[in-house]
N, C-alpha and C. Protein backbone atom coordinates (compact mmCIF):
# COMPACT_ATOMS: atom_id res chain seq x y z
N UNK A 1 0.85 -1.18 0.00
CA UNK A 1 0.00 0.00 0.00
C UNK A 1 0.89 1.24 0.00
N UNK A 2 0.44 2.15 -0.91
CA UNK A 2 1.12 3.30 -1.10
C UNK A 2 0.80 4.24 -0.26
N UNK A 3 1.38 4.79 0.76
CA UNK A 3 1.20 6.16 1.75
C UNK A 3 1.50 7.23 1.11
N UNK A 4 0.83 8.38 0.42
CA UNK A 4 1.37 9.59 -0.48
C UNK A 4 1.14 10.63 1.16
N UNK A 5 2.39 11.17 1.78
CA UNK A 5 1.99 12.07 2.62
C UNK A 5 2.69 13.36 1.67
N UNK A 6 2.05 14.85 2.52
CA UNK A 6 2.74 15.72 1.85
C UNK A 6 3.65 16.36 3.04
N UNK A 7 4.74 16.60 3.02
CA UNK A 7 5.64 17.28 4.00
C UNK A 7 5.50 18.84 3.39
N UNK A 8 5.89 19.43 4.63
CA UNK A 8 5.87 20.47 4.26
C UNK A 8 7.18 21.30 4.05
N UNK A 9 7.41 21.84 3.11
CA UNK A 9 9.00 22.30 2.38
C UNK A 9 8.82 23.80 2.85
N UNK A 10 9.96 24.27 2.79
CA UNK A 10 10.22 25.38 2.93
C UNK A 10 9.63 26.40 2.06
N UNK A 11 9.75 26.41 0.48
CA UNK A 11 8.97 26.99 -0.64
C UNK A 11 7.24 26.52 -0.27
N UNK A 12 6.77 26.25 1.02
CA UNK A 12 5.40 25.76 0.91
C UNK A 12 5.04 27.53 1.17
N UNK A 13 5.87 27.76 2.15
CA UNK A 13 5.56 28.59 3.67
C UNK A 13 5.81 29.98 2.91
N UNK A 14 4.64 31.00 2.89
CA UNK A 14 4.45 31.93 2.22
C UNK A 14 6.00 33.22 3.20
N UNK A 15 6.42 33.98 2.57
CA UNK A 15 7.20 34.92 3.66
C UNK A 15 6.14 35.73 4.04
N UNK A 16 6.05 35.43 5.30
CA UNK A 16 4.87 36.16 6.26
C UNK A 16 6.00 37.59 6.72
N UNK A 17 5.22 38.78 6.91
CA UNK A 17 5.54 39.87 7.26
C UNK A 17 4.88 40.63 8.84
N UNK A 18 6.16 41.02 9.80
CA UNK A 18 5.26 41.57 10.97
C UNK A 18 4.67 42.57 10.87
N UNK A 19 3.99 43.55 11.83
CA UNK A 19 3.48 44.85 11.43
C UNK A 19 4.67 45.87 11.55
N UNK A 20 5.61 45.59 12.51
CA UNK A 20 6.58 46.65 12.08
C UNK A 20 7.03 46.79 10.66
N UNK A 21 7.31 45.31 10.01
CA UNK A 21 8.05 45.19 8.57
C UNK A 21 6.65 46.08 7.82
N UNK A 22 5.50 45.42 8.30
CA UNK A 22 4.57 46.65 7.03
C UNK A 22 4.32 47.62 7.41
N UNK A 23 4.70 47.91 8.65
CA UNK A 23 4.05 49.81 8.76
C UNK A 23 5.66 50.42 8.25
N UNK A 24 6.63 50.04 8.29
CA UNK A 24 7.74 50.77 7.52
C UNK A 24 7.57 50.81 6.21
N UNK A 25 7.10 49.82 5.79
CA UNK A 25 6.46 49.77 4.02
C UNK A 25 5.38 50.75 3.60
N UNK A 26 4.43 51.30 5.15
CA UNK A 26 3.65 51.96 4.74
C UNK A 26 3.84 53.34 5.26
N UNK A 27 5.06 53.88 5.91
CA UNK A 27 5.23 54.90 6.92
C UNK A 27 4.23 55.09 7.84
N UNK A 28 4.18 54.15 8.42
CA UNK A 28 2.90 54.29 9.57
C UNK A 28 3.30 53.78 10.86
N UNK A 29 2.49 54.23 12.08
CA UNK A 29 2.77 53.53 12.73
C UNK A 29 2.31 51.76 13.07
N UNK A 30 3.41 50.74 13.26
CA UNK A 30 2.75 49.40 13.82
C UNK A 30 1.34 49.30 14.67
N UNK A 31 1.03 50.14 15.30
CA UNK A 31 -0.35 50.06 15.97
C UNK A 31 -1.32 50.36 15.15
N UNK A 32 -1.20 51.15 14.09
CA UNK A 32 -2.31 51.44 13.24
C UNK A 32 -2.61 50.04 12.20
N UNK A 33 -1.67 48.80 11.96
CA UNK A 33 -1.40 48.20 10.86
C UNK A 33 -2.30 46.92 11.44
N UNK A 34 -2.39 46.94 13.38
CA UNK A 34 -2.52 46.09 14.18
C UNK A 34 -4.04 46.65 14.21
N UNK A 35 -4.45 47.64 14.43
CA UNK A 35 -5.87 48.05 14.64
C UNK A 35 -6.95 48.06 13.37
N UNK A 36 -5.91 47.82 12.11
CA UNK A 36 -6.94 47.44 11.09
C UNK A 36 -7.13 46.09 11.06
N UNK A 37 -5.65 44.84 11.19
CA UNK A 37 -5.73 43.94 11.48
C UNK A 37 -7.16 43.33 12.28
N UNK A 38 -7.24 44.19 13.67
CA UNK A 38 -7.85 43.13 14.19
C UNK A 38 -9.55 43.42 13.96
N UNK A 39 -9.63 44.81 13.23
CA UNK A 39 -11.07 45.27 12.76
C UNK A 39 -11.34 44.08 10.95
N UNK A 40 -10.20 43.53 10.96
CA UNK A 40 -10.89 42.84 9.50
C UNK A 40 -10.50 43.49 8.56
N UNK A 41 -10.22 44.83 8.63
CA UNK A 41 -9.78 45.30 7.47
C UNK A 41 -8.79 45.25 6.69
N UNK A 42 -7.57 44.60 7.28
CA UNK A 42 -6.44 44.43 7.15
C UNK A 42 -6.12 42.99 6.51
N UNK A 43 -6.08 42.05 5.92
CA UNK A 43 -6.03 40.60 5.81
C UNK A 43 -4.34 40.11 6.47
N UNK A 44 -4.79 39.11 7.33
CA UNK A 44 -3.48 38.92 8.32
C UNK A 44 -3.92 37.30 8.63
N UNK A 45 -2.74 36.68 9.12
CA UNK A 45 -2.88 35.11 10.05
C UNK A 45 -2.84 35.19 11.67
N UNK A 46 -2.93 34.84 12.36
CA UNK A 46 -2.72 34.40 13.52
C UNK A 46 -2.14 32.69 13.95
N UNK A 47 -0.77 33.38 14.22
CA UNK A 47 -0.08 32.16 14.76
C UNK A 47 0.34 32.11 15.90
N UNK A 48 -0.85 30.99 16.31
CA UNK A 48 -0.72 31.29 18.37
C UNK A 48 -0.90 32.78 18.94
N UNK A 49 -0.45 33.47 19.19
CA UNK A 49 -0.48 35.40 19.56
C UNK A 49 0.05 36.06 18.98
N UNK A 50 0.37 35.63 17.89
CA UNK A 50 1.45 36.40 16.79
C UNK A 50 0.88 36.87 15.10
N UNK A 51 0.84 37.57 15.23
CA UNK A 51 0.07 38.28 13.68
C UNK A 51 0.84 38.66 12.77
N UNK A 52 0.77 38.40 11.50
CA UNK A 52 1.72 38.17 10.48
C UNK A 52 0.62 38.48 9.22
N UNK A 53 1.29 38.90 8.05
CA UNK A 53 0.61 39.75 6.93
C UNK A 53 1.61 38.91 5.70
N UNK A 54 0.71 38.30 5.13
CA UNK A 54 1.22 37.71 3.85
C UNK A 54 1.04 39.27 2.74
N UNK A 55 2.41 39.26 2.11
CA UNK A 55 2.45 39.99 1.28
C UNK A 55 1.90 40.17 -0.15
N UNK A 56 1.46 38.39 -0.52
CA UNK A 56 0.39 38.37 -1.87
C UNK A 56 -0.98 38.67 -1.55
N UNK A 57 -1.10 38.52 -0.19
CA UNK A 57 -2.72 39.29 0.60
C UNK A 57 -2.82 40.69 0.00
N UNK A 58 -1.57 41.38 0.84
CA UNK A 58 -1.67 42.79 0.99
C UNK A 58 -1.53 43.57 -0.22
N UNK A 59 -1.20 42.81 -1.15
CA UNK A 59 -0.75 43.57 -2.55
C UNK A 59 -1.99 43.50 -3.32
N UNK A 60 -2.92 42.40 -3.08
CA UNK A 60 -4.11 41.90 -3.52
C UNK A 60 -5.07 43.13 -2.65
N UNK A 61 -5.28 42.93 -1.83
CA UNK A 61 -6.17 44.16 -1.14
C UNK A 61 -5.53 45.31 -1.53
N UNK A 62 -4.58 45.85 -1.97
CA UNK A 62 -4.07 47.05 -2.76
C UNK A 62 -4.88 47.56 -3.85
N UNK A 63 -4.65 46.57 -4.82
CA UNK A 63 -4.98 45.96 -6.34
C UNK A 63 -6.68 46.56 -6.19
N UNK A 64 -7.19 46.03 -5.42
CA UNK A 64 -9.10 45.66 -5.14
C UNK A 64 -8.53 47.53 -4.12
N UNK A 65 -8.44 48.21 -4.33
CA UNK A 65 -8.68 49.13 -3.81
C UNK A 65 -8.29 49.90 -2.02
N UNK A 66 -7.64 48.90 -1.69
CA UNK A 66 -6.86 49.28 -0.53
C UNK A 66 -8.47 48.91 0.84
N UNK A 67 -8.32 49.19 1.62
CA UNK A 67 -9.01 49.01 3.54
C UNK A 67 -9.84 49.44 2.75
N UNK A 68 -11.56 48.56 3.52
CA UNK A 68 -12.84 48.99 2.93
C UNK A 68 -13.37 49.20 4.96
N UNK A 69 -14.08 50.24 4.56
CA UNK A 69 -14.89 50.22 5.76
C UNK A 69 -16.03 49.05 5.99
N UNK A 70 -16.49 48.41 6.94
CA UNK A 70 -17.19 47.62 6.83
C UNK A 70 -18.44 47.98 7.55
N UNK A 71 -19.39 47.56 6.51
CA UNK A 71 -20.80 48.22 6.83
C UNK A 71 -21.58 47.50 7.78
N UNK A 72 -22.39 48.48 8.44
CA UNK A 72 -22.85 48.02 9.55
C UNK A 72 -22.26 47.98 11.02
């Protein structure tokens, strides 16, 4: 019997970015990058207590028009 598992490689693992690395990208401050984060507006992961911003996210929410207010 054939076991196909998938391991996970290094090229799996997207380069995740902190909010300091993107509020210097955005001249902003890290608390502002963290307060859109945790309103949704921001697209981010949570790993364990640690928040991290994939950069094909953030370029994509760029693209589509940058932070949407959310209604309601």
């Amino acid at each position: 019997m054939d076991k196909t598992t998938h391991e996970l490689q290094p090229c799996d693992i997207p380069n995740l970015m902190t909010a300091d690395e993107l509020a210097a990208r955005f001249h902003c401050d890290p608390m502002h990058i963290y307060r859109l984060a945790w309103a949704n507006r921001l697209p981010s992961v949570k790993i364990g207590r640690l928040r991290r911003f994939a950069p094909a996210a953030i370029a994509a929410m760029i693209e589509n028009g940058g932070t949407q207010n959310k209604a309601g």
